[in-house]
Protein backbone atom coordinates (compact mmCIF):
# COMPACT_ATOMS: atom_id res chain seq x y z
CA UNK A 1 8.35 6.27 -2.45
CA UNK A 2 10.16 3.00 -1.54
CA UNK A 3 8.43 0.13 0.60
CA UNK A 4 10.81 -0.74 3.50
CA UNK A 5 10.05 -3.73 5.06
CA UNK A 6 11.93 -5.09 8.56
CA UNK A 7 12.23 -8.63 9.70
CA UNK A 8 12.64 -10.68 12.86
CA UNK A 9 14.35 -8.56 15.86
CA UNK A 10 14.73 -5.84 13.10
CA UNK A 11 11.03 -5.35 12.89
CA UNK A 12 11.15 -5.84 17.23
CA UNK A 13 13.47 -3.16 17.51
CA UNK A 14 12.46 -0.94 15.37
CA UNK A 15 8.45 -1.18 16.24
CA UNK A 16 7.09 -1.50 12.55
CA UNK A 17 6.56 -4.59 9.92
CA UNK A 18 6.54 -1.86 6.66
CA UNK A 19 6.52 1.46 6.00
CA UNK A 20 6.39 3.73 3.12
CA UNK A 21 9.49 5.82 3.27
CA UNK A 22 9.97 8.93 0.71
CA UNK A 23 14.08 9.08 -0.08
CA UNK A 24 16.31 10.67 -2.05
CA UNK A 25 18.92 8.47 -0.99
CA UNK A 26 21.28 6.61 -3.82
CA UNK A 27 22.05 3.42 -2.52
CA UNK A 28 20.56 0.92 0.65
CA UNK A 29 23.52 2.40 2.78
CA UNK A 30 22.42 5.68 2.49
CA UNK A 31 18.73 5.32 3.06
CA UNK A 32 20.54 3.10 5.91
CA UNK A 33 21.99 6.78 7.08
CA UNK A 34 18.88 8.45 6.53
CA UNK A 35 16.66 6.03 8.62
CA UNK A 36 19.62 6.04 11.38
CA UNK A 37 19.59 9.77 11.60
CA UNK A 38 15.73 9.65 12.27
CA UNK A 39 15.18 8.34 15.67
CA UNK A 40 17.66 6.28 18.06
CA UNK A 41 15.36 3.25 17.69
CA UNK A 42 16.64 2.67 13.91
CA UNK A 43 20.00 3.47 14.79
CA UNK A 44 20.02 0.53 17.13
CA UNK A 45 18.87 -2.10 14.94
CA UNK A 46 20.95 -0.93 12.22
CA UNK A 47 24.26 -0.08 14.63
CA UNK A 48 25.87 -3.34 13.24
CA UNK A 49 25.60 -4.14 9.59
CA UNK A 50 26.93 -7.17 9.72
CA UNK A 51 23.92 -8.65 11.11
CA UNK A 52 21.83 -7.18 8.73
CA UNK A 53 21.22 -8.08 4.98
CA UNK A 54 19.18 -6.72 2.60
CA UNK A 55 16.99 -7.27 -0.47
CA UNK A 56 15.91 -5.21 -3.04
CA UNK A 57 12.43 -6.12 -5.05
CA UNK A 58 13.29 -9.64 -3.14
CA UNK A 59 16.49 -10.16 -4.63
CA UNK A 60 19.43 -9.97 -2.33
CA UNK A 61 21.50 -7.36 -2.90
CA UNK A 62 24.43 -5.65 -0.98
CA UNK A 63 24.54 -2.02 0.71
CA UNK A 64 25.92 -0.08 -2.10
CA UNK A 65 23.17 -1.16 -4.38
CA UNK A 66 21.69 1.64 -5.87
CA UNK A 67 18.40 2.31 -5.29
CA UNK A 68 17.06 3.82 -8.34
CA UNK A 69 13.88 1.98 -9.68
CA UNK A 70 13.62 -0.02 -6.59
CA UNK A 71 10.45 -0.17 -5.24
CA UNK A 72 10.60 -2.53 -2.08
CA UNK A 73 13.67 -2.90 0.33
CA UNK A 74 13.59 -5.74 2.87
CA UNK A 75 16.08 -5.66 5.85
CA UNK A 76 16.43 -8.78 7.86
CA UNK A 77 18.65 -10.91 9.85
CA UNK A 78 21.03 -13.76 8.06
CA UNK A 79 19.36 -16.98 7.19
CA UNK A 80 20.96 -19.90 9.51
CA UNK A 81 21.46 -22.79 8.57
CA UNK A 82 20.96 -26.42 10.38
């Protein structure tokens, strides 16, 4: 069981701050996949990667990481600057 959590116009569009998800995926881009394939909603806010990055146990990390012994995955939008 993994906590995903979703931030900013992530979390807007995809109707939830957190939720526990059960996975077998490997790596962030396939639990990506798997939360894509379960309703449209999450396939809109995660239909263009490159507005997304991600953290794993609140280190940033990149979509290939794998995901074993990861217990918290945050998705959010890029930090601007200013």
């Amino acid at each position: 069981m993994i906590d995903v959590l979703y931030f900013a116009w992530l979390r807007e569009r995809i109707g939830l701050p957190r939720e526990a998800v059960e996975t077998s995926a490997a790596t962030v881009a396939d639990l990506v996949a798997e939360l894509s394939d379960r309703e449209e909603r999450y396939a809109l806010a995660f239909s263009d990667l490159s507005a997304v990055r991600v953290a794993l146990d609140q280190e940033l990390a990149d979509f290939d990481a794998p995901l074993a012994g990861v217990r918290e995955v945050a998705f959010f939008p890029p930090m601007t600057g200013g």
